[in-house]
PDB file of N, CA and C in Angstrom:
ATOM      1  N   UNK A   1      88.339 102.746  84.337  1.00  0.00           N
ATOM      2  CA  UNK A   1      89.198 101.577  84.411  1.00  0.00           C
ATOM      3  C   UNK A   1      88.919 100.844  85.722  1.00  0.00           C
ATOM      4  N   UNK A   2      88.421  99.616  85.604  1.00  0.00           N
ATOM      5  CA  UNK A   2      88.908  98.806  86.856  1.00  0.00           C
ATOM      6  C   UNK A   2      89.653  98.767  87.836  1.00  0.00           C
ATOM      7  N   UNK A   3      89.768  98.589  89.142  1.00  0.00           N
ATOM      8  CA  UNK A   3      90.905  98.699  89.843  1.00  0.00           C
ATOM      9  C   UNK A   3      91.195  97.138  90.051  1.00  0.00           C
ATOM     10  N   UNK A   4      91.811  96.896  90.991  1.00  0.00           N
ATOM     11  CA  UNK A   4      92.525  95.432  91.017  1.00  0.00           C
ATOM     12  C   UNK A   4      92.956  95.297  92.308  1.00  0.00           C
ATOM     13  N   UNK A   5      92.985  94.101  92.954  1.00  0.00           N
ATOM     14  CA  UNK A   5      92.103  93.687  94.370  1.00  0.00           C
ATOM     15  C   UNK A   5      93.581  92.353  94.782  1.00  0.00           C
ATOM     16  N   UNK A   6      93.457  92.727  95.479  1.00  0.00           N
ATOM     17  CA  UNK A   6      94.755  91.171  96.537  1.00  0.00           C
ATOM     18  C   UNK A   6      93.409  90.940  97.372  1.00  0.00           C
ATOM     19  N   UNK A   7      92.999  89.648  97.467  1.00  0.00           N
ATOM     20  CA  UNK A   7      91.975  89.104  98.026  1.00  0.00           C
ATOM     21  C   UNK A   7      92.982  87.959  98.964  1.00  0.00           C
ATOM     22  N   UNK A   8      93.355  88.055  99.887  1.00  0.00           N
ATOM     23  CA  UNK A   8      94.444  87.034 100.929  1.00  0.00           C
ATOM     24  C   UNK A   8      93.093  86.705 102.296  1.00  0.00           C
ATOM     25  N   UNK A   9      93.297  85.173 102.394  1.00  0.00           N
ATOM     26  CA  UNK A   9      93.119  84.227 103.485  1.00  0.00           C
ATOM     27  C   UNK A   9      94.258  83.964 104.293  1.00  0.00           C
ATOM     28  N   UNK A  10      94.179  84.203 105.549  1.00  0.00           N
ATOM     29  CA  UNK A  10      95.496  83.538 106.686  1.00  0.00           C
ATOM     30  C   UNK A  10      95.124  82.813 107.237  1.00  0.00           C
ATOM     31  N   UNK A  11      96.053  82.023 107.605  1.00  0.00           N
ATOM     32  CA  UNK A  11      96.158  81.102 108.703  1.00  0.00           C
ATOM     33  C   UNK A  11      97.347  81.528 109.516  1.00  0.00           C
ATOM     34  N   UNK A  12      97.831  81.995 110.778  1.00  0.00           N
ATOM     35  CA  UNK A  12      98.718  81.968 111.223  1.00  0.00           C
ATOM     36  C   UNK A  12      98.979  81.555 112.453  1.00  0.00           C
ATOM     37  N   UNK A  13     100.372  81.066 112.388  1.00  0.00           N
ATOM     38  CA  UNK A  13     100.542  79.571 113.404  1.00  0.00           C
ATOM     39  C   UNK A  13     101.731  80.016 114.526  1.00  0.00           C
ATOM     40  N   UNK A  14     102.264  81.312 114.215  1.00  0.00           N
ATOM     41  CA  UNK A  14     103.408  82.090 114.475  1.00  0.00           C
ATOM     42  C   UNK A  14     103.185  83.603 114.610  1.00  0.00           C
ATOM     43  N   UNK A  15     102.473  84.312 115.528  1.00  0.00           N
ATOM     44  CA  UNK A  15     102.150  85.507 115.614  1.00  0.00           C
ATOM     45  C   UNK A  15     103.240  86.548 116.175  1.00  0.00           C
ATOM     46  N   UNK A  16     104.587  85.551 116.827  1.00  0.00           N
ATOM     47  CA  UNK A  16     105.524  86.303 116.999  1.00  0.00           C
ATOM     48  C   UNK A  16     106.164  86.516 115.547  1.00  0.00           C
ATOM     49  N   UNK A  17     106.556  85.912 114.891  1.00  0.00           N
ATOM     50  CA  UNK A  17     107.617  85.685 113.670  1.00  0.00           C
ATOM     51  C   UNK A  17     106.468  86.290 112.426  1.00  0.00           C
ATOM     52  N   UNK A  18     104.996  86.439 112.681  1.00  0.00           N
ATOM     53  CA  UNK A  18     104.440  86.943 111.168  1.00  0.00           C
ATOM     54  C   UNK A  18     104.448  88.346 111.428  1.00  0.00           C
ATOM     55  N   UNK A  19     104.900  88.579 112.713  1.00  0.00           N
ATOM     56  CA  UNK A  19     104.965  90.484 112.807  1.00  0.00           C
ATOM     57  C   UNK A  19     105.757  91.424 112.048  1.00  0.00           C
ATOM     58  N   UNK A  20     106.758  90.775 111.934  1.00  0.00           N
ATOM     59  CA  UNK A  20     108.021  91.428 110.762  1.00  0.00           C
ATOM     60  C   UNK A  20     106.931  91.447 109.600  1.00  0.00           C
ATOM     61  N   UNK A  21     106.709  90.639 109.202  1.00  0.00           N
ATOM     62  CA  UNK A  21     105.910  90.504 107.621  1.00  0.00           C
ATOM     63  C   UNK A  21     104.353  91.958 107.740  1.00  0.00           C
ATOM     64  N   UNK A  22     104.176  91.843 108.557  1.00  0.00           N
ATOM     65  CA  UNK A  22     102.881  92.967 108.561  1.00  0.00           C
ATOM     66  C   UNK A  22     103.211  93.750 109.340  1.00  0.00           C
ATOM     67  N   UNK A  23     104.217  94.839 109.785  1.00  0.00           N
ATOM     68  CA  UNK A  23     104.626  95.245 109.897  1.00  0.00           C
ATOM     69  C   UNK A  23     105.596  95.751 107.899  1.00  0.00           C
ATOM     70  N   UNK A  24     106.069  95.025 107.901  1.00  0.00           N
ATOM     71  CA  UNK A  24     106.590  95.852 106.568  1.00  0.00           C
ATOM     72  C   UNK A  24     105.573  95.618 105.253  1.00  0.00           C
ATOM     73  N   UNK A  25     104.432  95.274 105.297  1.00  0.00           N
ATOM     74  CA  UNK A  25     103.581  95.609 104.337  1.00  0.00           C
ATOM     75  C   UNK A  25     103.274  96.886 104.180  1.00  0.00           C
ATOM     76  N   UNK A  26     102.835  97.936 105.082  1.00  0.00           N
ATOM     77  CA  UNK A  26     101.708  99.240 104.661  1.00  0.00           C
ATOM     78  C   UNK A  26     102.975 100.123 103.939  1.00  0.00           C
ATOM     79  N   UNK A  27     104.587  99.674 103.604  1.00  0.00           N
ATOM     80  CA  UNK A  27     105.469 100.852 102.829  1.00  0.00           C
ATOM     81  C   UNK A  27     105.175 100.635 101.802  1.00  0.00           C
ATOM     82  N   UNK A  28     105.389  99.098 101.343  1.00  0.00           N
ATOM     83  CA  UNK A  28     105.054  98.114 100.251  1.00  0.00           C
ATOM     84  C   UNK A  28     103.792  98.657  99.428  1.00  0.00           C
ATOM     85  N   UNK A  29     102.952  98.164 100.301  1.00  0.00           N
ATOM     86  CA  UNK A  29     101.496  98.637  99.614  1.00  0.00           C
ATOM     87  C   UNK A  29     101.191 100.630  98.942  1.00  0.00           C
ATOM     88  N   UNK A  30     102.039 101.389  99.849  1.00  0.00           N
ATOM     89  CA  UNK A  30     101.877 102.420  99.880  1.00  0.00           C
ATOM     90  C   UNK A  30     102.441 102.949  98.382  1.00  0.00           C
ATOM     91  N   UNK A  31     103.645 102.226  97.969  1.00  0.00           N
ATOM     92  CA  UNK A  31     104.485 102.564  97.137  1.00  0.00           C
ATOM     93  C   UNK A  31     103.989 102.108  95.874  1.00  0.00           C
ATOM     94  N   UNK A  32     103.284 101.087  95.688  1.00  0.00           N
ATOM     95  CA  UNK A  32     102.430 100.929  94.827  1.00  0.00           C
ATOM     96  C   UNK A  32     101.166 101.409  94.623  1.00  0.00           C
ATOM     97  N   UNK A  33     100.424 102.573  95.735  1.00  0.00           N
ATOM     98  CA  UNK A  33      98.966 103.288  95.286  1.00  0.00           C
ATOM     99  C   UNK A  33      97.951 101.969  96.159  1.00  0.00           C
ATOM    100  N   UNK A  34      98.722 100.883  96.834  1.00  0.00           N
ATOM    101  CA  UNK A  34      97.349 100.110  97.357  1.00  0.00           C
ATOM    102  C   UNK A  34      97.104 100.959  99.098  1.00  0.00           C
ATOM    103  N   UNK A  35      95.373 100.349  98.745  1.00  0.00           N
ATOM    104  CA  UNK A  35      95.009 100.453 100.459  1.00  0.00           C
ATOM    105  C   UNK A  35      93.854  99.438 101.070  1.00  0.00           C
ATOM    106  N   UNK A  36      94.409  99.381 102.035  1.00  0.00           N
ATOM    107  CA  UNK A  36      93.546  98.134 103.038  1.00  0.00           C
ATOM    108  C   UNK A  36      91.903  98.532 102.365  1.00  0.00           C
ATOM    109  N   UNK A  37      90.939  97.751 102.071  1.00  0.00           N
ATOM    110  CA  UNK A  37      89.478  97.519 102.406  1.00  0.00           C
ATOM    111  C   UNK A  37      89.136  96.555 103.594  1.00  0.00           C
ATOM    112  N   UNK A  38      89.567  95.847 103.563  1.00  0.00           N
ATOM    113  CA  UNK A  38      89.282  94.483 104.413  1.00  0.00           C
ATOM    114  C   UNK A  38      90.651  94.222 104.962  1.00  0.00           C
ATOM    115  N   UNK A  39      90.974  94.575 106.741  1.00  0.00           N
ATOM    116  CA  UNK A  39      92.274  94.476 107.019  1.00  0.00           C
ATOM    117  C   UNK A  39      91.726  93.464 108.280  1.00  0.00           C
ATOM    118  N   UNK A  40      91.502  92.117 108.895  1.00  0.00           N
ATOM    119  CA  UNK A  40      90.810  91.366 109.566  1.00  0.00           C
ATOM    120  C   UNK A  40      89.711  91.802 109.871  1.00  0.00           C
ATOM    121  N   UNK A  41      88.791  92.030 111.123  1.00  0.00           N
ATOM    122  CA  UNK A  41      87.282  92.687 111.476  1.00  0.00           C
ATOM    123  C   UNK A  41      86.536  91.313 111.198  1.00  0.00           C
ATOM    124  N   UNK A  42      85.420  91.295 112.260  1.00  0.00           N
ATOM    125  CA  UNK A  42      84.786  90.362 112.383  1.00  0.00           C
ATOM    126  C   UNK A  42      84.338  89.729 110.732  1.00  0.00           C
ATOM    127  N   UNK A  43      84.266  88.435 110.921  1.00  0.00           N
ATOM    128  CA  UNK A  43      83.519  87.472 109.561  1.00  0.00           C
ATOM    129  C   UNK A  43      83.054  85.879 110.213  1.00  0.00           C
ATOM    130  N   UNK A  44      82.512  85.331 109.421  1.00  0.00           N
ATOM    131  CA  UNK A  44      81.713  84.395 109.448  1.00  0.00           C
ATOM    132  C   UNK A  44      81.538  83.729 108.329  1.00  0.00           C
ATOM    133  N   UNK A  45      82.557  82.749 107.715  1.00  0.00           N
ATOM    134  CA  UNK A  45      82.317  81.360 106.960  1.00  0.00           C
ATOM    135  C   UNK A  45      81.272  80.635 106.364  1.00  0.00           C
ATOM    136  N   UNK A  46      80.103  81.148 105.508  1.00  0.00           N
ATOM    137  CA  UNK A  46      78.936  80.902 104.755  1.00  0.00           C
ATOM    138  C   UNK A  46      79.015  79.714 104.086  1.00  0.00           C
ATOM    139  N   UNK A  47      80.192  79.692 103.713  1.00  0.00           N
ATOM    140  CA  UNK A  47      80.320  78.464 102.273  1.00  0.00           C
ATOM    141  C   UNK A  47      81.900  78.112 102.276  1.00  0.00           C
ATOM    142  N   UNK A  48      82.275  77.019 102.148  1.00  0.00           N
ATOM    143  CA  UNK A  48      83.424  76.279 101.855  1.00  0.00           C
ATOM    144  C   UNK A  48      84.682  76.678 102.871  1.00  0.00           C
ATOM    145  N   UNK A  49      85.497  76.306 102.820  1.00  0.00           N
ATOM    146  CA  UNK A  49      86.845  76.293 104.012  1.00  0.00           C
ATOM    147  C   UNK A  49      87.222  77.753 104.125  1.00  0.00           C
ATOM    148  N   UNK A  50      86.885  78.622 105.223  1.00  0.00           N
ATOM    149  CA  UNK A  50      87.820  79.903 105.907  1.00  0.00           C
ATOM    150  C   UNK A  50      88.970  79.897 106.670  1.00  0.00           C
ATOM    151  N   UNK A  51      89.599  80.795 106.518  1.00  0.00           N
ATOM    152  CA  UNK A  51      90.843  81.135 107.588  1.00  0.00           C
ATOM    153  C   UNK A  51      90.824  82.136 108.587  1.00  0.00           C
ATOM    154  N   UNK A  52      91.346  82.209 109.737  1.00  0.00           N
ATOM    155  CA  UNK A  52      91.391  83.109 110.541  1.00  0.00           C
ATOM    156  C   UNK A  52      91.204  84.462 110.464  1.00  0.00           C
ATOM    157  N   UNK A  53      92.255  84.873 109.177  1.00  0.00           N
ATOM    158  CA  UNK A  53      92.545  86.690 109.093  1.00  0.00           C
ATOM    159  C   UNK A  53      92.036  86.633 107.537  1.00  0.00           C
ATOM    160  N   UNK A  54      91.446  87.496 106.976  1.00  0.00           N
ATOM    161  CA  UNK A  54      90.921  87.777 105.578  1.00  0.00           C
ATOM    162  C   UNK A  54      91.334  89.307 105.098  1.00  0.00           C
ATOM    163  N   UNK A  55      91.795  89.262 103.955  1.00  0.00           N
ATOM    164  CA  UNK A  55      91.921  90.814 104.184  1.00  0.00           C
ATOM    165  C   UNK A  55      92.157  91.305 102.719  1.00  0.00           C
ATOM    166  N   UNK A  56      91.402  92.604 102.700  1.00  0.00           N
ATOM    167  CA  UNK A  56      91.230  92.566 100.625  1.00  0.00           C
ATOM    168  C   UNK A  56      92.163  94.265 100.737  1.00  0.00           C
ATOM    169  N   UNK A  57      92.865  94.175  99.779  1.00  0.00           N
ATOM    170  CA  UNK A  57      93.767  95.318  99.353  1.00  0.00           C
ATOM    171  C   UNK A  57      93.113  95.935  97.970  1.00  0.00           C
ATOM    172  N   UNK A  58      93.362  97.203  97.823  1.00  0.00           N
ATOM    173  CA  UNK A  58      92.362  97.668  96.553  1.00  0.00           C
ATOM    174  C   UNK A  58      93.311  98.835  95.784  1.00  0.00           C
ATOM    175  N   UNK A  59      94.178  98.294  94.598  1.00  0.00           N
ATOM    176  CA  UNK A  59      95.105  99.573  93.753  1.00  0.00           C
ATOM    177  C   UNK A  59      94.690 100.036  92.812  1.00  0.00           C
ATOM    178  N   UNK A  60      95.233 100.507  92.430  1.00  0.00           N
ATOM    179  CA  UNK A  60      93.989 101.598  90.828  1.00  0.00           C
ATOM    180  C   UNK A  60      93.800 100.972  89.600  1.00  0.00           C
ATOM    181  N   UNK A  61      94.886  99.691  89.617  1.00  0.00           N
ATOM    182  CA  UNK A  61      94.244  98.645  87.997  1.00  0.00           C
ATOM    183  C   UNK A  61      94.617  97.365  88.231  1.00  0.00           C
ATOM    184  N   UNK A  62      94.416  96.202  87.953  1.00  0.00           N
ATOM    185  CA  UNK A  62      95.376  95.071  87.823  1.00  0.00           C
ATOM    186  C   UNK A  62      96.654  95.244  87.824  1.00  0.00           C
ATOM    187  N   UNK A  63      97.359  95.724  87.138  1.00  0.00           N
ATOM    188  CA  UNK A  63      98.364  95.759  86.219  1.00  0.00           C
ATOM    189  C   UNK A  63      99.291  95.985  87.286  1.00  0.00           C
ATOM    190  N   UNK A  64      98.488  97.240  88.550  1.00  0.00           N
ATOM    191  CA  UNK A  64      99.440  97.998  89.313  1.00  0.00           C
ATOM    192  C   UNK A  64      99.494  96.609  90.642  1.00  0.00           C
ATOM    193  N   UNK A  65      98.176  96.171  90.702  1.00  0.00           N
ATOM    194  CA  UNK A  65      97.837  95.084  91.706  1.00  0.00           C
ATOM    195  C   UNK A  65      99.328  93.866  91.579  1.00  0.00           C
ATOM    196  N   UNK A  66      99.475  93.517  90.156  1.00  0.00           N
ATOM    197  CA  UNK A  66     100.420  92.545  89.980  1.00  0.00           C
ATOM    198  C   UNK A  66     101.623  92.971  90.613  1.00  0.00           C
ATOM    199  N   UNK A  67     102.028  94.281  89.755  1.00  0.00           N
ATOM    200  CA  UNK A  67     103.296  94.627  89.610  1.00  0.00           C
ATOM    201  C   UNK A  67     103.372  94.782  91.458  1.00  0.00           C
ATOM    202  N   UNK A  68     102.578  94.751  91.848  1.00  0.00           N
ATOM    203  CA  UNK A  68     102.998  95.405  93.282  1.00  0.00           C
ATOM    204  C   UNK A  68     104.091  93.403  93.808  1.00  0.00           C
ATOM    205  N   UNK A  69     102.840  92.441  93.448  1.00  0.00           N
ATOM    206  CA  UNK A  69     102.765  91.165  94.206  1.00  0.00           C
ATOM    207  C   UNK A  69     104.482  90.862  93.776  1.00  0.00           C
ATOM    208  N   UNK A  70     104.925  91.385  92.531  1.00  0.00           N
ATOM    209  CA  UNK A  70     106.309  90.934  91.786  1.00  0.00           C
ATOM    210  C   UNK A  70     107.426  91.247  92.038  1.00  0.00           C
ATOM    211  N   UNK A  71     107.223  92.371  92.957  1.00  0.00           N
ATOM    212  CA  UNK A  71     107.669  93.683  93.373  1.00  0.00           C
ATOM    213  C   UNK A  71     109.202  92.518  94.004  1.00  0.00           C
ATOM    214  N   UNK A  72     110.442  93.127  94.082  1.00  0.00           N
ATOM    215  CA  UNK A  72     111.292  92.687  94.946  1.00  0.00           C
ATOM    216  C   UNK A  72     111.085  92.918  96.302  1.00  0.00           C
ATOM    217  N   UNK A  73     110.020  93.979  96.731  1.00  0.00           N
ATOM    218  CA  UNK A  73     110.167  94.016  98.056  1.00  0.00           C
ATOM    219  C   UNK A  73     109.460  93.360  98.182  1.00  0.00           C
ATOM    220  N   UNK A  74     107.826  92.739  97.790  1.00  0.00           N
ATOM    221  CA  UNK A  74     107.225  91.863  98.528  1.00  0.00           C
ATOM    222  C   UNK A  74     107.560  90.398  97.982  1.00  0.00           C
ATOM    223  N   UNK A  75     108.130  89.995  97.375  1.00  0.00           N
ATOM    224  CA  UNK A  75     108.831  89.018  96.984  1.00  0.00           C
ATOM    225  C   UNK A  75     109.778  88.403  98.620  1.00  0.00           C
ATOM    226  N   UNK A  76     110.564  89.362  98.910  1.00  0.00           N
ATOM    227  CA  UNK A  76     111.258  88.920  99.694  1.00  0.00           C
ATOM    228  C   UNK A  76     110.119  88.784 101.023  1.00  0.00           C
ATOM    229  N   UNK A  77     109.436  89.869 101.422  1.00  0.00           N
ATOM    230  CA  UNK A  77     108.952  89.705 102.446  1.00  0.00           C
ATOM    231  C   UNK A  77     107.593  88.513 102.372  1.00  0.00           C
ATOM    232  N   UNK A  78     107.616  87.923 101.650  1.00  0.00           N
ATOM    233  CA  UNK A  78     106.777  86.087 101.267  1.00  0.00           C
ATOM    234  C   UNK A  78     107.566  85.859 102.212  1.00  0.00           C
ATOM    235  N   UNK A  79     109.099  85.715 102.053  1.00  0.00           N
ATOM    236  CA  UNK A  79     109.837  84.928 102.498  1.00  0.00           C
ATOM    237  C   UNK A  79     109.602  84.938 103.926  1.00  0.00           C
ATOM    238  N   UNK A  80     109.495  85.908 104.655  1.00  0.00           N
ATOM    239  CA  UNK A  80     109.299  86.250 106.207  1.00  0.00           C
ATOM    240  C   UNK A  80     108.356  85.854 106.488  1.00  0.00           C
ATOM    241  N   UNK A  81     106.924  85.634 106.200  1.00  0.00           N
ATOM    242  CA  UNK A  81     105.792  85.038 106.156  1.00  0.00           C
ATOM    243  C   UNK A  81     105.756  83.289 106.121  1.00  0.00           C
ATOM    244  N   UNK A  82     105.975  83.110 105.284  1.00  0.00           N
ATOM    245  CA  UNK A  82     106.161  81.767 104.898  1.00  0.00           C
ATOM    246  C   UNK A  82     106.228  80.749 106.095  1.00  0.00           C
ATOM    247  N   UNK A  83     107.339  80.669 107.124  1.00  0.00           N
ATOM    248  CA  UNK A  83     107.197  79.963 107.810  1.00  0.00           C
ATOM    249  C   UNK A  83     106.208  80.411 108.969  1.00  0.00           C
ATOM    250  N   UNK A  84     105.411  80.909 109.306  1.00  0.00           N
ATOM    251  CA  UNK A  84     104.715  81.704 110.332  1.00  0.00           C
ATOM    252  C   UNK A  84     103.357  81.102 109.688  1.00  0.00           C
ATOM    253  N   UNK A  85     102.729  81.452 108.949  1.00  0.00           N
ATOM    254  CA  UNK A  85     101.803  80.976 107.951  1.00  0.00           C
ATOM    255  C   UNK A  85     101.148  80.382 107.372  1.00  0.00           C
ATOM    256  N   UNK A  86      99.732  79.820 106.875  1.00  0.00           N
ATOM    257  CA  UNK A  86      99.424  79.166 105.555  1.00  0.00           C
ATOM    258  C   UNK A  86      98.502  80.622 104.690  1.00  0.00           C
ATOM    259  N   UNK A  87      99.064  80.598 103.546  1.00  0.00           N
ATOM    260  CA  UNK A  87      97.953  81.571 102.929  1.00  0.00           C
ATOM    261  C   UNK A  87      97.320  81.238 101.842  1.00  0.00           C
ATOM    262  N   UNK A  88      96.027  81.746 101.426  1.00  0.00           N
ATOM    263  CA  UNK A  88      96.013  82.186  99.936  1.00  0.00           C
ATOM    264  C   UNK A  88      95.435  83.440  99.531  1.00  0.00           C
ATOM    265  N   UNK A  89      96.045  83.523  98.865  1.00  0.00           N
ATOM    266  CA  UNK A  89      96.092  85.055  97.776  1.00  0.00           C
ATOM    267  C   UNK A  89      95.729  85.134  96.627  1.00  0.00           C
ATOM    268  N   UNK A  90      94.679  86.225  95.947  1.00  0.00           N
ATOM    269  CA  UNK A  90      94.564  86.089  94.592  1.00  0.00           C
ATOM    270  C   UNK A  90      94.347  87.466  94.321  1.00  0.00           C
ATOM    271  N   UNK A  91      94.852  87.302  92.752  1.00  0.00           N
ATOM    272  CA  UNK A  91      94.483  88.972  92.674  1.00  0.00           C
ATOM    273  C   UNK A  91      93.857  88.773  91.441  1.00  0.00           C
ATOM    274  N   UNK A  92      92.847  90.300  91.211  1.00  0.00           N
ATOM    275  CA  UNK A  92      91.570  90.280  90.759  1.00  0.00           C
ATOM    276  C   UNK A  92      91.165  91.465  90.305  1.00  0.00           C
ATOM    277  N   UNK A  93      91.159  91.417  88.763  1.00  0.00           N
ATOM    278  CA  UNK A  93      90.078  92.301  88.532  1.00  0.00           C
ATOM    279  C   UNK A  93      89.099  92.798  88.593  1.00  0.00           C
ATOM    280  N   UNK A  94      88.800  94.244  89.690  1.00  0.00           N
ATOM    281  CA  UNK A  94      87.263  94.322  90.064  1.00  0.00           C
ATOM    282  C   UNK A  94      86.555  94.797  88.358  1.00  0.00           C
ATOM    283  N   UNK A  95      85.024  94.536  88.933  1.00  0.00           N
ATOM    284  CA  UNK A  95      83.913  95.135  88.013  1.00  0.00           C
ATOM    285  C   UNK A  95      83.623  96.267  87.724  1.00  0.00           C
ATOM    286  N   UNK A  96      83.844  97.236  86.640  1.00  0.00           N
ATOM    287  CA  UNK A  96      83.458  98.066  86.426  1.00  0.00           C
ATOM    288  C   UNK A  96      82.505  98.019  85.359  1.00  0.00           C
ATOM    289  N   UNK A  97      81.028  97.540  85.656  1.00  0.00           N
ATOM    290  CA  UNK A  97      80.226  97.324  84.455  1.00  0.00           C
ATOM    291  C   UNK A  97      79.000  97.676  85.079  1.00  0.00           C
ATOM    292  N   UNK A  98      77.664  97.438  84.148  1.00  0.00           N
ATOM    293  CA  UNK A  98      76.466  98.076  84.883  1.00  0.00           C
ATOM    294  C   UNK A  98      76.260  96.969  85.892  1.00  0.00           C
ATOM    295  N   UNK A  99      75.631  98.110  87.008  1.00  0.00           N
ATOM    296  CA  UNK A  99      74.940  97.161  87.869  1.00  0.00           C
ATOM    297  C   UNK A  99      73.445  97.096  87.954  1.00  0.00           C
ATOM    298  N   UNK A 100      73.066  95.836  88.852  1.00  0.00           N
ATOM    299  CA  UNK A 100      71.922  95.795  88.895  1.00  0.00           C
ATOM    300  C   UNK A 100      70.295  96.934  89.219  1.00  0.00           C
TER     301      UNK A 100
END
């Protein structure tokens, strides 16, 4: 089975006020089976508009990836983010097919 991926771009404009928000992610993530792959670490912008912080999360299917994003707890903690912030987020079914 596929696993399933939070692929998030930051911008942050508020490094005092986005600390609450990352700070209460790793219970969040934990409670749903996700874990950091990509938690900032150096990058470099190849093609089309980047953001500051990049950072890819990796749970054991889609399904669990969603349910995590729907979750009441990270629902609310958007909210703490939000003004501190610009993001985008997507979540994603990885490949489990032949490779090259």
């Amino acid at each position: 089975m596929a696993k399933g991926y939070w692929i998030g771009r930051v911008d942050v404009h508020n490094d005092e006020g986005y600390t609450a928000y990352a700070a209460a992610n790793p219970a969040i993530f934990k409670k749903f089976g996700g874990r950091y792959v990509v938690r900032g670490g150096k990058h470099e912008g190849v093609e089309g508009q980047s953001r500051a912080r990049n950072v890819v999360i990796e749970f054991a299917d889609y399904e669990t990836a969603l349910a995590c994003y729907r979750s009441p707890e990270y629902q609310a903690n958007i909210k703490v983010r939000r003004p501190h912030s610009i993001a985008d987020l997507i979540i994603v079914e990885g490949y489990d097919g032949p490779q090259p």
